[in-house]
Protein backbone atom coordinates (compact mmCIF):
# COMPACT_ATOMS: atom_id res chain seq x y z
CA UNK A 1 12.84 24.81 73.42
CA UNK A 2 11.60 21.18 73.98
CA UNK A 3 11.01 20.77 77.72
CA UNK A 4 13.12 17.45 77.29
CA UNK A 5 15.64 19.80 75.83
CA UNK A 6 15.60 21.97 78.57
CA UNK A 7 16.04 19.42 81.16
CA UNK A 8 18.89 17.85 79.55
CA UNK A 9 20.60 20.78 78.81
CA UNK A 10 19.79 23.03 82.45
CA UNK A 11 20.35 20.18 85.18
CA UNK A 12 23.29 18.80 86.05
CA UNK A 13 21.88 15.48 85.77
CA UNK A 14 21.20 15.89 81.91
CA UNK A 15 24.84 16.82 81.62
CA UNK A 16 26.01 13.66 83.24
CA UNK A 17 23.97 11.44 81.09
CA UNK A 18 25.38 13.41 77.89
CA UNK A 19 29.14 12.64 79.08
CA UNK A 20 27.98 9.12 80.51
CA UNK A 21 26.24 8.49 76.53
CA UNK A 22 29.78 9.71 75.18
CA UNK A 23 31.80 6.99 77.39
CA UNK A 24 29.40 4.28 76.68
CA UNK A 25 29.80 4.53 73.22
CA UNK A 26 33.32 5.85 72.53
CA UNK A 27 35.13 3.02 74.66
CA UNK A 28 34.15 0.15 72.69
CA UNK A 29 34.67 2.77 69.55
CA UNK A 30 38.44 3.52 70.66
CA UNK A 31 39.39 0.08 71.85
CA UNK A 32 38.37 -1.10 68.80
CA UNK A 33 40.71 1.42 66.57
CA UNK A 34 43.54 1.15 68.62
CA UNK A 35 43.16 -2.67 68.32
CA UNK A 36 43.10 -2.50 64.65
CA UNK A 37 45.71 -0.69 64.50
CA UNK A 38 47.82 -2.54 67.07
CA UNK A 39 47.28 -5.61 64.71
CA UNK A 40 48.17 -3.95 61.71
CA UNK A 41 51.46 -2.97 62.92
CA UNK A 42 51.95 -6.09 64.43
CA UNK A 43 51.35 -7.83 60.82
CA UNK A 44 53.62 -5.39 58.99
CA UNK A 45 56.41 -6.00 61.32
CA UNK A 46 55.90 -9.37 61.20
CA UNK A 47 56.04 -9.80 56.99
CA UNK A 48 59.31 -7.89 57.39
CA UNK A 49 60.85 -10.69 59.20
């Protein structure tokens, strides 16, 4: 295996910057769904009125 691989992978360290990767990106990711969605709702209720 790649030794990069390996010391991703094998340390704790690596571990923590694969979860750490995950949050930085997926945050932004889900706030921004949930937003839409929030929105959407909000305009459907809103051309019901």
């Amino acid at each position: 295996m790649h030794p990069v691989l390996v010391e991703m992978l094998q340390k704790p360290v690596g571990w923590l910057m694969i979860v750490g990767t995950i949050i930085l990106f997926g945050t932004p990711l889900a706030v921004g769904f949930f937003l839409r969605k929030k929105i959407r709702d909000e305009e459907a209720r809103n051309k019901h009125e």
